[in-house]
N, C-alpha and C. Protein backbone atom coordinates (compact mmCIF):
# COMPACT_ATOMS: atom_id res chain seq x y z
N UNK A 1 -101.78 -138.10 103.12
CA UNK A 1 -100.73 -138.41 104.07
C UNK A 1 -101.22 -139.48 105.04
N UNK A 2 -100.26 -140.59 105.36
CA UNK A 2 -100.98 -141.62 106.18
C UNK A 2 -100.43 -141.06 107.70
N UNK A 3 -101.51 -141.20 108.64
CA UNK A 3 -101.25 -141.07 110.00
C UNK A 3 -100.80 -142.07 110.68
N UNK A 4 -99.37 -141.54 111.59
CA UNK A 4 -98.95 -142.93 112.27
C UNK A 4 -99.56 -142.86 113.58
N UNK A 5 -99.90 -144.29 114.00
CA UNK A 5 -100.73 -144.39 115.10
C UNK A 5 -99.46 -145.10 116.06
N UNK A 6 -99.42 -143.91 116.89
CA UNK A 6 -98.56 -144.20 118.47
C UNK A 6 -99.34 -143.88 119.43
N UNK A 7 -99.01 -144.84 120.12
CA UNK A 7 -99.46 -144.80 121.52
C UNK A 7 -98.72 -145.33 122.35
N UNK A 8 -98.78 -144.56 123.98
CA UNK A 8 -98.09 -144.71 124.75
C UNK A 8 -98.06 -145.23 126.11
N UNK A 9 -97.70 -147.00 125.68
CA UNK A 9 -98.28 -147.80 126.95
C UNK A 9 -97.81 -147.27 128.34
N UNK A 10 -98.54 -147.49 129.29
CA UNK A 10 -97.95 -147.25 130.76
C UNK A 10 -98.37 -148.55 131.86
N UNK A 11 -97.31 -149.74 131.49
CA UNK A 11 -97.45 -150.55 131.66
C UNK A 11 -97.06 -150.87 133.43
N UNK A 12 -97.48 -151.77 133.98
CA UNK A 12 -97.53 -152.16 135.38
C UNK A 12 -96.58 -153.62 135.30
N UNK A 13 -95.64 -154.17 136.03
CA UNK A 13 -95.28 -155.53 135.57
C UNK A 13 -94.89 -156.06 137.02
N UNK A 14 -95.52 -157.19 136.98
CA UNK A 14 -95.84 -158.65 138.17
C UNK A 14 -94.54 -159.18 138.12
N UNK A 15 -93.82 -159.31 139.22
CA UNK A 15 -92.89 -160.00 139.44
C UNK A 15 -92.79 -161.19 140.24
N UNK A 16 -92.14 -162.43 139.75
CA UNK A 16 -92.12 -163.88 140.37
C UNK A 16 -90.53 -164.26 140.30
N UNK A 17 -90.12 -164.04 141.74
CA UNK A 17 -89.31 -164.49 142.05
C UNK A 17 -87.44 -163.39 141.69
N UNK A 18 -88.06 -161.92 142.06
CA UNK A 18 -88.00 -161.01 141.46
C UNK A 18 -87.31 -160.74 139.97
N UNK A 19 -88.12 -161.55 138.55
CA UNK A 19 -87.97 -161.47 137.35
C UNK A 19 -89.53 -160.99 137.35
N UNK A 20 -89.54 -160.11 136.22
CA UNK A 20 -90.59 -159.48 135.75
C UNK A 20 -91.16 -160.64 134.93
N UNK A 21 -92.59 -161.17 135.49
CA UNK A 21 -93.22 -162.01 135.10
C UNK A 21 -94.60 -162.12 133.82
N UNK A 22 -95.38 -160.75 134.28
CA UNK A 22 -96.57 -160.07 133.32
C UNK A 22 -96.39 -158.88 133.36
N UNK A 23 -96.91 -158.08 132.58
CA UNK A 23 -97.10 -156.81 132.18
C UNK A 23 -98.69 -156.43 131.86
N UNK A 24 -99.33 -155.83 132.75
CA UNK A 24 -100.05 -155.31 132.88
C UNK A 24 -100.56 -153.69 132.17
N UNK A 25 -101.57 -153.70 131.95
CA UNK A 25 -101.74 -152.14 131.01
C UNK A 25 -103.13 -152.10 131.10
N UNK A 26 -103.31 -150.74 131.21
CA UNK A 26 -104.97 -150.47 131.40
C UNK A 26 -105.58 -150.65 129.73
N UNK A 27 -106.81 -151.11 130.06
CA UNK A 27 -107.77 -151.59 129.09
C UNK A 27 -107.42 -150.50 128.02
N UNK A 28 -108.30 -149.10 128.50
CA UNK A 28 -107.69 -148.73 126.62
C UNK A 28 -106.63 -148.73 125.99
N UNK A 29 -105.42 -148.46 126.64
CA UNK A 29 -104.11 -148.57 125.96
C UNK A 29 -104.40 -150.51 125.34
N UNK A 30 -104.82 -151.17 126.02
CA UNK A 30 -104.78 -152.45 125.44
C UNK A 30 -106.14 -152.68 124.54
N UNK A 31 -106.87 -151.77 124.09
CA UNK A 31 -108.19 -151.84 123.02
C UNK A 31 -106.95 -151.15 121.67
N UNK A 32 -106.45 -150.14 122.01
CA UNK A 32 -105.78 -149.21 120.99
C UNK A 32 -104.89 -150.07 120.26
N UNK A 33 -103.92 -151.01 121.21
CA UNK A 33 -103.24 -152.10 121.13
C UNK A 33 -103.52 -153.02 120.09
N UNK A 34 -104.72 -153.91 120.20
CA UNK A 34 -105.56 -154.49 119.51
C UNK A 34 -105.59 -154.23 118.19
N UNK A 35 -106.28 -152.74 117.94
CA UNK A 35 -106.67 -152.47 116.62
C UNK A 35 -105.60 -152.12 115.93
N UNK A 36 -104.22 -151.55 116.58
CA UNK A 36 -103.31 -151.52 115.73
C UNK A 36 -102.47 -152.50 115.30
N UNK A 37 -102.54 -153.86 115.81
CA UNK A 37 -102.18 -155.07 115.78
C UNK A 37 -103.40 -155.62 114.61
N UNK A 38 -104.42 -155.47 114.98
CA UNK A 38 -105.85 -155.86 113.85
C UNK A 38 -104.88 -154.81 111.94
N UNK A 39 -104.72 -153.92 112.25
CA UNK A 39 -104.21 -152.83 110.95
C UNK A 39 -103.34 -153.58 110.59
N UNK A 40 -102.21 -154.09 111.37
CA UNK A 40 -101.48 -154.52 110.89
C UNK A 40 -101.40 -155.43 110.03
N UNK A 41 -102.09 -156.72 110.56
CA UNK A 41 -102.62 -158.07 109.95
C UNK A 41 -103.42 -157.81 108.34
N UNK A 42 -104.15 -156.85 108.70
CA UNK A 42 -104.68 -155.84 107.51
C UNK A 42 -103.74 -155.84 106.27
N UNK A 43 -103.30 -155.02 106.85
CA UNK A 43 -101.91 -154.48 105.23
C UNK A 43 -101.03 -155.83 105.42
N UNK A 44 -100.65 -156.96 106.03
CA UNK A 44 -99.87 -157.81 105.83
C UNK A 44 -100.56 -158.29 104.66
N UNK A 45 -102.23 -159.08 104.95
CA UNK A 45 -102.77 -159.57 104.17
C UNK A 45 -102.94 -158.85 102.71
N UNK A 46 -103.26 -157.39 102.34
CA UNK A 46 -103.05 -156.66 101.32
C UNK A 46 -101.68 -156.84 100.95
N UNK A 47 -100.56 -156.84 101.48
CA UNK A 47 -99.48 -157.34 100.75
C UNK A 47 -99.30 -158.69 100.17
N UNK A 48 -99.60 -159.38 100.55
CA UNK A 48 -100.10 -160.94 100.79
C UNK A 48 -100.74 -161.13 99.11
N UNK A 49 -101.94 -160.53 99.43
CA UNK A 49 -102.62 -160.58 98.26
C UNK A 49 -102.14 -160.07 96.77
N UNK A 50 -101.65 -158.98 96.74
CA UNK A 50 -101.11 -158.10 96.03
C UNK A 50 -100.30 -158.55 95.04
N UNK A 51 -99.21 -159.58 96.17
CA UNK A 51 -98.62 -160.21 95.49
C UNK A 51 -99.26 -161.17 94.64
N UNK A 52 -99.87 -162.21 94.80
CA UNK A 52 -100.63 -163.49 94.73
C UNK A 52 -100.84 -163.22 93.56
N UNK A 53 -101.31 -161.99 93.49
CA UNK A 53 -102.42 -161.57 91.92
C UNK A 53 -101.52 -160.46 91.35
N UNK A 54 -100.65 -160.12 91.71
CA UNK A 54 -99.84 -159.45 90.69
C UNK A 54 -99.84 -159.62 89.36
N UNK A 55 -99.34 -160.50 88.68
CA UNK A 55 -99.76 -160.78 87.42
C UNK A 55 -101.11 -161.19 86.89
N UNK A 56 -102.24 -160.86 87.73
CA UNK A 56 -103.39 -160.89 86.62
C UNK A 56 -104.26 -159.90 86.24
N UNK A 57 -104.83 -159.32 84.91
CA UNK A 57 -104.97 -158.39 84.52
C UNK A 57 -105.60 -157.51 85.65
N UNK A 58 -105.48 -156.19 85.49
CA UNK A 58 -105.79 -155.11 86.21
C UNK A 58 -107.46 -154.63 85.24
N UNK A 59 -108.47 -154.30 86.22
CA UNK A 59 -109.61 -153.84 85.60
C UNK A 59 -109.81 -152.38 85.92
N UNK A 60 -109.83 -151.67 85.43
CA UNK A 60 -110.26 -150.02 85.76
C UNK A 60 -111.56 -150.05 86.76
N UNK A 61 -111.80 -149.01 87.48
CA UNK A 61 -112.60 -149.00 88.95
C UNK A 61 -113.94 -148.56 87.89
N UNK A 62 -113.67 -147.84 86.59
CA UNK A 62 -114.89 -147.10 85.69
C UNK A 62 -115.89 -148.24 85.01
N UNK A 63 -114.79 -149.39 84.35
CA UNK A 63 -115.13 -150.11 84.08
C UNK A 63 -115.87 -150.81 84.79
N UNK A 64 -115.59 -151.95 85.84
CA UNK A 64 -116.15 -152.21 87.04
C UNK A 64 -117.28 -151.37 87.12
N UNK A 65 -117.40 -150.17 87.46
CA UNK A 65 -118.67 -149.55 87.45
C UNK A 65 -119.74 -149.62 86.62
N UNK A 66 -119.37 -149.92 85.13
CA UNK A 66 -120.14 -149.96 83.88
C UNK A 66 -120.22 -151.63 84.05
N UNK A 67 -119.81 -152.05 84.85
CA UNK A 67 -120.53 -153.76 84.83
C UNK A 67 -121.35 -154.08 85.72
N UNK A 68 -121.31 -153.49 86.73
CA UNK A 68 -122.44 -153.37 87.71
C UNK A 68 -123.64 -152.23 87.17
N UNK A 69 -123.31 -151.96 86.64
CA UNK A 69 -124.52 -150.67 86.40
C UNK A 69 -124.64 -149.59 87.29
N UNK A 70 -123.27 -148.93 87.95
CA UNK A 70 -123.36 -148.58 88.85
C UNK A 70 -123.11 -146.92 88.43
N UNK A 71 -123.70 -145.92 89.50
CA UNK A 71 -123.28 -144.41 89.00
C UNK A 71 -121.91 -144.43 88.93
């Protein structure tokens, strides 16, 4: 089962000229931020790829193993 990663900003926001100008958020909510933005880019690129090479032959993970010499 894949885990969905939520989190729940509690953001602060700077106003100029009273329009909300920045948005502010404490560091870990903005580290957590990051890496789920980093995941994302992740599986874009695995889709990305996936496609690209869709049509070229598929190698078994056993095989692969028996070409490396691997247990």
């Amino acid at each position: 089962m894949i885990e969905k990663k939520m989190i729940n900003l509690h953001p602060e926001f700077l106003t100029k000229n009273g329009q909300k100008e920045f948005a502010v958020i404490p560091y870990e909510e903005f580290v957590k931020l990051q890496e789920l933005l980093e995941d994302l880019q992740d599986l874009q690129d695995l889709r990305e790829s996936k496609e690209e090479y869709k049509d070229q032959p598929n190698v078994p993970f056993e095989e692969v193993k028996k070409m490396f010499d691997l247990p």
